[in-house]
N, C-alpha and C. Protein backbone atom coordinates (compact mmCIF):
# COMPACT_ATOMS: atom_id res chain seq x y z
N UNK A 1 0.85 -1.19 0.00
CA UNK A 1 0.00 0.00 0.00
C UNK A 1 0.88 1.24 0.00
N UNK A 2 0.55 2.29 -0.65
CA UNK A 2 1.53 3.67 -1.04
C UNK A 2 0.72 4.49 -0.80
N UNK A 3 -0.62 4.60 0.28
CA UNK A 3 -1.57 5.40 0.13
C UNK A 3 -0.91 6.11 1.45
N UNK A 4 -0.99 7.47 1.87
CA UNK A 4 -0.59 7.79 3.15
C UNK A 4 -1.06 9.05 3.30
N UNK A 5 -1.07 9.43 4.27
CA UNK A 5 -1.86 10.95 4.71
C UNK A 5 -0.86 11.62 5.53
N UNK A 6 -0.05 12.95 5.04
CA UNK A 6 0.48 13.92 5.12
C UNK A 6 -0.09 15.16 6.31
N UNK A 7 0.21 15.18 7.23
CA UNK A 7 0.29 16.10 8.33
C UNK A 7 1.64 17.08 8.73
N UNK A 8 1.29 18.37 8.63
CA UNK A 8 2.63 19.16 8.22
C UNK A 8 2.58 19.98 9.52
N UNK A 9 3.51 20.52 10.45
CA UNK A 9 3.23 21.18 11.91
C UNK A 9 4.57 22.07 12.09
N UNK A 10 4.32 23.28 12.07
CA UNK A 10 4.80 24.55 12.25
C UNK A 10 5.71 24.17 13.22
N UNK A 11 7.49 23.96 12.49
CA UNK A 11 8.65 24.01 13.61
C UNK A 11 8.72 24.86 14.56
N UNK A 12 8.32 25.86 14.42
CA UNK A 12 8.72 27.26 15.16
C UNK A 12 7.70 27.25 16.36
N UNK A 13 6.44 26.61 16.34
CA UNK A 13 5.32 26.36 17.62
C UNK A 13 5.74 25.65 18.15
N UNK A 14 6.97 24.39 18.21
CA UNK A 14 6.97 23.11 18.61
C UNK A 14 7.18 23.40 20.43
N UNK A 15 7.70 24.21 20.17
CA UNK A 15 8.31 24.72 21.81
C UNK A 15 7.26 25.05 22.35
N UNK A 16 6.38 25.60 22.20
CA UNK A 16 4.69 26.31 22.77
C UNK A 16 3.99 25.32 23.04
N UNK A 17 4.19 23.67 22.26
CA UNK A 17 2.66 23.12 22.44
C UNK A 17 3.36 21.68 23.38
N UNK A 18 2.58 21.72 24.24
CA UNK A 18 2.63 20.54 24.85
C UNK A 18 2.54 19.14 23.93
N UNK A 19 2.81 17.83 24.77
CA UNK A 19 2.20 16.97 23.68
C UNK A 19 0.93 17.07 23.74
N UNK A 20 0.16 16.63 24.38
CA UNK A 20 -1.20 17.32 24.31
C UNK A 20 -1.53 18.00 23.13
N UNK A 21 -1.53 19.09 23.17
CA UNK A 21 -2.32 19.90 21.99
C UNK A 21 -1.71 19.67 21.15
N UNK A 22 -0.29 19.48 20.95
CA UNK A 22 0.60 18.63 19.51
C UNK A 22 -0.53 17.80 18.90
N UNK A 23 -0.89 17.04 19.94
CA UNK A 23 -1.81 15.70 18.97
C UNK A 23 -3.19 16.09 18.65
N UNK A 24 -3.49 16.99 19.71
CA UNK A 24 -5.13 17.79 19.34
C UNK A 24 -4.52 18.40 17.45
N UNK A 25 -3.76 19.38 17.59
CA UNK A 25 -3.77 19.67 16.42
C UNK A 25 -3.71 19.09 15.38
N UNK A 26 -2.67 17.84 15.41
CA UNK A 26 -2.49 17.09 14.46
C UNK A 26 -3.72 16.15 14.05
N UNK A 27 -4.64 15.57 15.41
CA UNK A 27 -5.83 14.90 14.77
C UNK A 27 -6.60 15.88 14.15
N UNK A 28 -6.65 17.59 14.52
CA UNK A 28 -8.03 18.27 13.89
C UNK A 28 -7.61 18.18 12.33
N UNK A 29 -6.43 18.35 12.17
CA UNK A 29 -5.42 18.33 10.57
C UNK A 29 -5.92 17.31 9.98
N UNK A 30 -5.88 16.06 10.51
CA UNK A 30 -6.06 14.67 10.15
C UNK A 30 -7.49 14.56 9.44
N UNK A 31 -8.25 14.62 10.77
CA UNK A 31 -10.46 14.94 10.85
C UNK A 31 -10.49 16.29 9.35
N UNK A 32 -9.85 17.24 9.38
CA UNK A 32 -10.62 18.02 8.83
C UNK A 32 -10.71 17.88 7.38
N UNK A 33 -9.05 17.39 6.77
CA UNK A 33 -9.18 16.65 5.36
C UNK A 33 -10.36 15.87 5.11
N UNK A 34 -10.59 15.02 6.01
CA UNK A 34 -11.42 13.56 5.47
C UNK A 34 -12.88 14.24 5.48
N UNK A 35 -13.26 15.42 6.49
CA UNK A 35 -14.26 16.16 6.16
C UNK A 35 -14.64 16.58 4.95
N UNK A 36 -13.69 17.21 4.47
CA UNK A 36 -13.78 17.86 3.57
C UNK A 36 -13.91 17.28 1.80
N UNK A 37 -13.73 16.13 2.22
CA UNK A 37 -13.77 15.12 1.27
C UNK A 37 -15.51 14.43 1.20
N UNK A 38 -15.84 14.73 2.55
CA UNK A 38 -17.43 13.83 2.46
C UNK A 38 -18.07 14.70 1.63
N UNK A 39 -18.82 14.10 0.80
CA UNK A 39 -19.84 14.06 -0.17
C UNK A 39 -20.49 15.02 0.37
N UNK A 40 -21.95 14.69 1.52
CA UNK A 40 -23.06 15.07 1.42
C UNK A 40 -23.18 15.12 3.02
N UNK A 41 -24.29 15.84 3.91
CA UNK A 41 -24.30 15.70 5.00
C UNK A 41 -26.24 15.78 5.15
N UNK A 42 -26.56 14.58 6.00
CA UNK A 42 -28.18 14.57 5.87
C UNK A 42 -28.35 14.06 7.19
N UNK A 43 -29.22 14.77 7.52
CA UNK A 43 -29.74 15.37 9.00
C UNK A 43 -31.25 14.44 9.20
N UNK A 44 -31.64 13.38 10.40
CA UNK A 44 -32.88 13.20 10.54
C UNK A 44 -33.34 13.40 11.90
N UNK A 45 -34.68 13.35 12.10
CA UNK A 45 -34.53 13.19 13.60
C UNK A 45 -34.99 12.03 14.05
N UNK A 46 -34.45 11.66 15.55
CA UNK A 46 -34.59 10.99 15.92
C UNK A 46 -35.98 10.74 17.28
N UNK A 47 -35.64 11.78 18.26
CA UNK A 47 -36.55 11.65 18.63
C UNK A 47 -37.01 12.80 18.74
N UNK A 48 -38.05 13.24 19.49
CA UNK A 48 -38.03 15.23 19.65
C UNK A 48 -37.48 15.85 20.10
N UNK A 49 -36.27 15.77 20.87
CA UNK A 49 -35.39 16.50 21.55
C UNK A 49 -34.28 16.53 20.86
N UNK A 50 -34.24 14.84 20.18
CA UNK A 50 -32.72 14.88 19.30
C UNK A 50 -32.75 14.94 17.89
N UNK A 51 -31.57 14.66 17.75
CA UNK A 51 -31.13 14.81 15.93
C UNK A 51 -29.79 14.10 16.09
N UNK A 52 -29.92 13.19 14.97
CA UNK A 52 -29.11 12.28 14.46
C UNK A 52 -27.88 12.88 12.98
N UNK A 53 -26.83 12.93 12.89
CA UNK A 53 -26.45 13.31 12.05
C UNK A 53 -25.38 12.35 11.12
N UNK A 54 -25.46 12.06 9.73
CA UNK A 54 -25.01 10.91 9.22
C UNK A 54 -23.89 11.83 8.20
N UNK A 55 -22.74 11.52 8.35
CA UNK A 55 -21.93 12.01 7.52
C UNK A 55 -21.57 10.46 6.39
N UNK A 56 -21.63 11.19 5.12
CA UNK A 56 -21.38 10.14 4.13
C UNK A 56 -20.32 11.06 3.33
N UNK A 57 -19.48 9.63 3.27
CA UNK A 57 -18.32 9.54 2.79
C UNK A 57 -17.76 9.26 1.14
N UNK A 58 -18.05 9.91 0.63
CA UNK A 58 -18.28 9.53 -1.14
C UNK A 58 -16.10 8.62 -1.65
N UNK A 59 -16.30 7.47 -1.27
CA UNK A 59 -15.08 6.97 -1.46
C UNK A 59 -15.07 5.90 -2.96
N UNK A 60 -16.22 6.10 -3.36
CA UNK A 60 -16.67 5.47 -4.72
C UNK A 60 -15.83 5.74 -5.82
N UNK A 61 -15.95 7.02 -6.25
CA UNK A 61 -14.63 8.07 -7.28
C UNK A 61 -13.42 8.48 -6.50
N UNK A 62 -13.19 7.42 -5.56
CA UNK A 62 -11.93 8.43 -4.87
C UNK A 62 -10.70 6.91 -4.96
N UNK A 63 -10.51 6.25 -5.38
CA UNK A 63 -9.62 4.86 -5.65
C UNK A 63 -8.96 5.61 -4.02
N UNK A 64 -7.59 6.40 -3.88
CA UNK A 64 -6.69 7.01 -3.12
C UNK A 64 -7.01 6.85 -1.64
N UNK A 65 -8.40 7.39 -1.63
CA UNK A 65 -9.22 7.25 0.02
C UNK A 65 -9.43 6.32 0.32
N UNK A 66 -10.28 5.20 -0.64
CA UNK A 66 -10.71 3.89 -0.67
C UNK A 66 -9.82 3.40 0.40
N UNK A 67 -8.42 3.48 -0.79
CA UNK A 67 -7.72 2.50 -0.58
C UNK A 67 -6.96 2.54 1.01
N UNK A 68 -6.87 4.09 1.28
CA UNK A 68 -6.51 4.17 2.83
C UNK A 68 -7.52 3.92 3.93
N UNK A 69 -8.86 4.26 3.84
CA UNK A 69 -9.70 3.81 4.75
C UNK A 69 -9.63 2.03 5.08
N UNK A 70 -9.92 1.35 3.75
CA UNK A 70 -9.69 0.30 3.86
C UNK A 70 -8.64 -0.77 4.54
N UNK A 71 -7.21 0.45 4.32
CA UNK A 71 -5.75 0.11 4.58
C UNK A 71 -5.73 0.19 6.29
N UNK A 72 -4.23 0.92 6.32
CA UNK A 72 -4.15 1.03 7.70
C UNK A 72 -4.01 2.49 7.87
N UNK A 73 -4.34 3.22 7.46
CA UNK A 73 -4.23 4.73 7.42
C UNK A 73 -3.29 5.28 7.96
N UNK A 74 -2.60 5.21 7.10
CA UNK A 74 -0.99 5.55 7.02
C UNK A 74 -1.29 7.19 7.37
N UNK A 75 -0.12 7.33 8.28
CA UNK A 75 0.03 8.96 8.59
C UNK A 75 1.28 9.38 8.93
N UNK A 76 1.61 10.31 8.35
CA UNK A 76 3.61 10.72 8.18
C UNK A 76 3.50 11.83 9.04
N UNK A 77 3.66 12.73 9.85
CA UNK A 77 3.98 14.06 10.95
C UNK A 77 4.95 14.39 10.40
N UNK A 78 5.08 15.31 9.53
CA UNK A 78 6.24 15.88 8.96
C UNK A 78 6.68 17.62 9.58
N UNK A 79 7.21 18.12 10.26
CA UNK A 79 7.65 20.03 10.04
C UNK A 79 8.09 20.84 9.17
N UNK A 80 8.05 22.04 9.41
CA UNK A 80 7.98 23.18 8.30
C UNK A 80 8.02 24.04 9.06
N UNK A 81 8.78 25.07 8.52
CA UNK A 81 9.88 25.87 9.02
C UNK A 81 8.84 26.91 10.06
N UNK A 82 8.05 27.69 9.28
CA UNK A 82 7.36 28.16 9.84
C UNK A 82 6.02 29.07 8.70
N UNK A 83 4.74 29.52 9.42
CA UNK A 83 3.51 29.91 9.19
C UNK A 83 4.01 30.75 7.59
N UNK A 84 4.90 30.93 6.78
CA UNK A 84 4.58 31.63 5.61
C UNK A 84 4.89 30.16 4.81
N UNK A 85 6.02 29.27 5.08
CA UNK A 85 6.13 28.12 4.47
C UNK A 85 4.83 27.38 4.45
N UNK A 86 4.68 27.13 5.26
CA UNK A 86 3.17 26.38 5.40
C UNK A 86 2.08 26.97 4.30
N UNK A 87 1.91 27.93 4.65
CA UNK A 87 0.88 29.31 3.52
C UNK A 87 1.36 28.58 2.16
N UNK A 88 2.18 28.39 1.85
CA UNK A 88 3.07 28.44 0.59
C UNK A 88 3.05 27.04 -0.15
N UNK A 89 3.53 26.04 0.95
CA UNK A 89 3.01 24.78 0.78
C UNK A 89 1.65 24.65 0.30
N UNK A 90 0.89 24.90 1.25
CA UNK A 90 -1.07 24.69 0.62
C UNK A 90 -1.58 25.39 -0.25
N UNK A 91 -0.77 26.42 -0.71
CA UNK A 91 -1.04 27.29 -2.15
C UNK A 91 -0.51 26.28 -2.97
N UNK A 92 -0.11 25.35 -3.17
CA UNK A 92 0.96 24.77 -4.18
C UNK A 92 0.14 23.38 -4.47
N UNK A 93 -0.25 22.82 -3.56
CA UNK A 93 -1.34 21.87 -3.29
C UNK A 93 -2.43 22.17 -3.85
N UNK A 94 -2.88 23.17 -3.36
CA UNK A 94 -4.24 23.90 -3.66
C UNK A 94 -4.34 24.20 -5.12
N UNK A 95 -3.07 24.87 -5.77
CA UNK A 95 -2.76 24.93 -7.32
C UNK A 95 -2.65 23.74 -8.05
N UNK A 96 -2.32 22.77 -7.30
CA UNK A 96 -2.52 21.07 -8.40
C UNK A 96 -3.53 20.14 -7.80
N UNK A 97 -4.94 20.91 -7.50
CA UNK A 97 -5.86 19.92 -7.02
C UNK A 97 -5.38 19.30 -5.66
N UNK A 98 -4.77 19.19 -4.77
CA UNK A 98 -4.30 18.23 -3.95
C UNK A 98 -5.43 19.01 -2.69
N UNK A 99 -6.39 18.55 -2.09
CA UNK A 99 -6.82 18.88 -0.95
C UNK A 99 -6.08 19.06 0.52
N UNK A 100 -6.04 20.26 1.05
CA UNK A 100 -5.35 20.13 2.20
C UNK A 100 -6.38 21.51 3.06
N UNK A 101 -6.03 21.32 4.36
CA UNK A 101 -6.44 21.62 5.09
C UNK A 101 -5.64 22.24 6.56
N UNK A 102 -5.76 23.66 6.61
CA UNK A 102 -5.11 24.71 7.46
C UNK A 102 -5.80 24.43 8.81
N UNK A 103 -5.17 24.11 9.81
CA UNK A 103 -6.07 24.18 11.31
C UNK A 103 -5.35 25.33 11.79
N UNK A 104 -6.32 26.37 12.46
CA UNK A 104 -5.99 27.24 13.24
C UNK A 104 -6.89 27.19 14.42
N UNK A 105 -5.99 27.29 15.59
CA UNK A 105 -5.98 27.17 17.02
C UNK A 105 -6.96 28.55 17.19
N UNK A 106 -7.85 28.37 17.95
CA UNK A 106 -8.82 29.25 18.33
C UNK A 106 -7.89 30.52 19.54
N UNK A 107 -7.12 30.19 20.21
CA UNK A 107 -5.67 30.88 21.28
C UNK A 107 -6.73 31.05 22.32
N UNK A 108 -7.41 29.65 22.47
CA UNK A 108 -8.08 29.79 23.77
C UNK A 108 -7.21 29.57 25.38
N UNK A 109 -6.07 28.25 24.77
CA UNK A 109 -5.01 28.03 25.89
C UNK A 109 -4.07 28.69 25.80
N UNK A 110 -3.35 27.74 24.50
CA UNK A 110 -1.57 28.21 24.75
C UNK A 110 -1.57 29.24 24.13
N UNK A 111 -2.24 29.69 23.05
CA UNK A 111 -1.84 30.52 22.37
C UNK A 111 -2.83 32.11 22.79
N UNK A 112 -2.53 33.62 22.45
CA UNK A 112 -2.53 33.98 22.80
C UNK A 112 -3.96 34.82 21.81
N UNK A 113 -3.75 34.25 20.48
CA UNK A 113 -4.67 34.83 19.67
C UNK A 113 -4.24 33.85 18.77
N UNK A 114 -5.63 33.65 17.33
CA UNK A 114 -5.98 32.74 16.74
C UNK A 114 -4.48 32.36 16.07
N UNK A 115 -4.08 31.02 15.77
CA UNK A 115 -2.55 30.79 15.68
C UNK A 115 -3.04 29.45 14.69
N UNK A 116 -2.59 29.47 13.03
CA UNK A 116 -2.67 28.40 12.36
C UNK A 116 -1.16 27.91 12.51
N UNK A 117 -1.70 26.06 13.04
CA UNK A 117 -0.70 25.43 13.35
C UNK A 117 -0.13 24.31 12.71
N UNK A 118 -1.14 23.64 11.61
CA UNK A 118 -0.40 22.57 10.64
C UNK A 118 -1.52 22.45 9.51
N UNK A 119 -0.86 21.49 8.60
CA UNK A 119 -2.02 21.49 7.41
C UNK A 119 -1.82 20.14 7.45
N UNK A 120 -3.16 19.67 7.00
CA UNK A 120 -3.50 18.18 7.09
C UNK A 120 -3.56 18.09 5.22
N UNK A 121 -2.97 17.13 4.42
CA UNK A 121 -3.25 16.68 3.48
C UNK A 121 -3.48 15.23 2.85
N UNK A 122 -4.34 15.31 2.41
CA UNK A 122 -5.62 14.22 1.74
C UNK A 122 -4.63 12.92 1.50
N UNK A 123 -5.10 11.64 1.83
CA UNK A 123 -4.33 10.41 1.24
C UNK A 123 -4.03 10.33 0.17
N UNK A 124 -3.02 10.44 -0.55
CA UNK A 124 -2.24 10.20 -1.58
C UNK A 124 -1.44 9.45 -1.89
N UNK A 125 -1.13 8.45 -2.88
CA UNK A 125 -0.17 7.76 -3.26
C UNK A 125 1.13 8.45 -3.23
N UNK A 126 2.37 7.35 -2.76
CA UNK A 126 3.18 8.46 -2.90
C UNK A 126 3.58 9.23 -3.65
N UNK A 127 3.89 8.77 -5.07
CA UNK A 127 4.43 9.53 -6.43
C UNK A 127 3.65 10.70 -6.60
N UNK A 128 2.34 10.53 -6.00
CA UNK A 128 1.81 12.04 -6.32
C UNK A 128 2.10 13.30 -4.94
N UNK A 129 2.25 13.02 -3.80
CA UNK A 129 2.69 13.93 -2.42
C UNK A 129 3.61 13.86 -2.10
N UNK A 130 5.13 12.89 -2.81
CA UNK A 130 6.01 12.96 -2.08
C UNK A 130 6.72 14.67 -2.68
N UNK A 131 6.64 14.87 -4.34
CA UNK A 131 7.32 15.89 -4.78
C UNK A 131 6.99 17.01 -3.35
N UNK A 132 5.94 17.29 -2.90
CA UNK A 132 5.73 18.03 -2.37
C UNK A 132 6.25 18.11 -0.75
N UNK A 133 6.51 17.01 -0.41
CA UNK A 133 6.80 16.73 1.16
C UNK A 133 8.18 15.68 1.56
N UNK A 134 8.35 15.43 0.56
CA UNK A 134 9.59 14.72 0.73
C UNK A 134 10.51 15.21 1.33
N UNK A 135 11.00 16.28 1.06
CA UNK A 135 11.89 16.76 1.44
C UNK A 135 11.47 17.44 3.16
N UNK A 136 10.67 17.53 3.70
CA UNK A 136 10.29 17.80 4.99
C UNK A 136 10.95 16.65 6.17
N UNK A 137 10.94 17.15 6.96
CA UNK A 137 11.91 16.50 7.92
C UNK A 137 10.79 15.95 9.37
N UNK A 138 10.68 14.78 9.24
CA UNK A 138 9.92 13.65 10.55
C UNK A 138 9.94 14.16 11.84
N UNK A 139 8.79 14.63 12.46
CA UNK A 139 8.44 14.92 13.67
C UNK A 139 9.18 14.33 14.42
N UNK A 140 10.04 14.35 15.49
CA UNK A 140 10.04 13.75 16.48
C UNK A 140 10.02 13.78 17.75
């Protein structure tokens, strides 16, 4: 399997975030791609007080997703230098179709005011995300 999902996290915050919110951010990065990928969102109710909400996942035309949902959902934590690289990165993505996704921290804790902290990008084979991330250097 070559399918893997790309998570990119601002070197320059690393010192600010606990592990804790390290991983908050990195799962909202993770969640918000695959959001953004669902199809359709349809609302019923359930009983009178509640509401049921069904997110569907359109992985039919997507071979790439399929194949990672199905897989083991490969996920790489890669860094980047800092918040204009990042900008720059998802413009570049964003310019060849590649879905990705900016999380910014609300600066309810650590941060002091609203602070975008990594970009989550869409499962991709490698030949098509590595040009772009290869060269990024493994969380550790």
């Amino acid at each position: 399997m070559n399918i893997k999902q790309i998570i990119v996290v601002r070197e320059d915050l690393l010192e600010q975030m606990d592990k804790g919110k390290l991983s908050a951010q990195v799962a909202h990065a993770s969640m918000l791609v695959i959001f953004k990928k669902m199809r359709g969102f349809s609302q019923s109710l359930v009983t009178k007080n509640e509401e049921s909400y069904r997110l569907i996942l359109d992985i039919k035309n997507n071979s790439n997703l399929k194949e990672w949902i199905e897989g083991d959902y490969k996920k790489i934590v890669v860094i980047i230098k800092n918040e204009s690289k990042l900008l720059e990165l998802h413009k570049k993505l964003s310019e060849n179709n590649i879905v990705s996704e900016l999380v910014e921290d609300l600066g309810y804790t650590v941060f002091e005011e609203k602070t975008i902290t990594c970009l989550g990008i869409e499962p991709l084979n490698n030949d098509i995300i590595d040009p772009y991330t290869k060269r990024l250097r493994l969380l550790k």
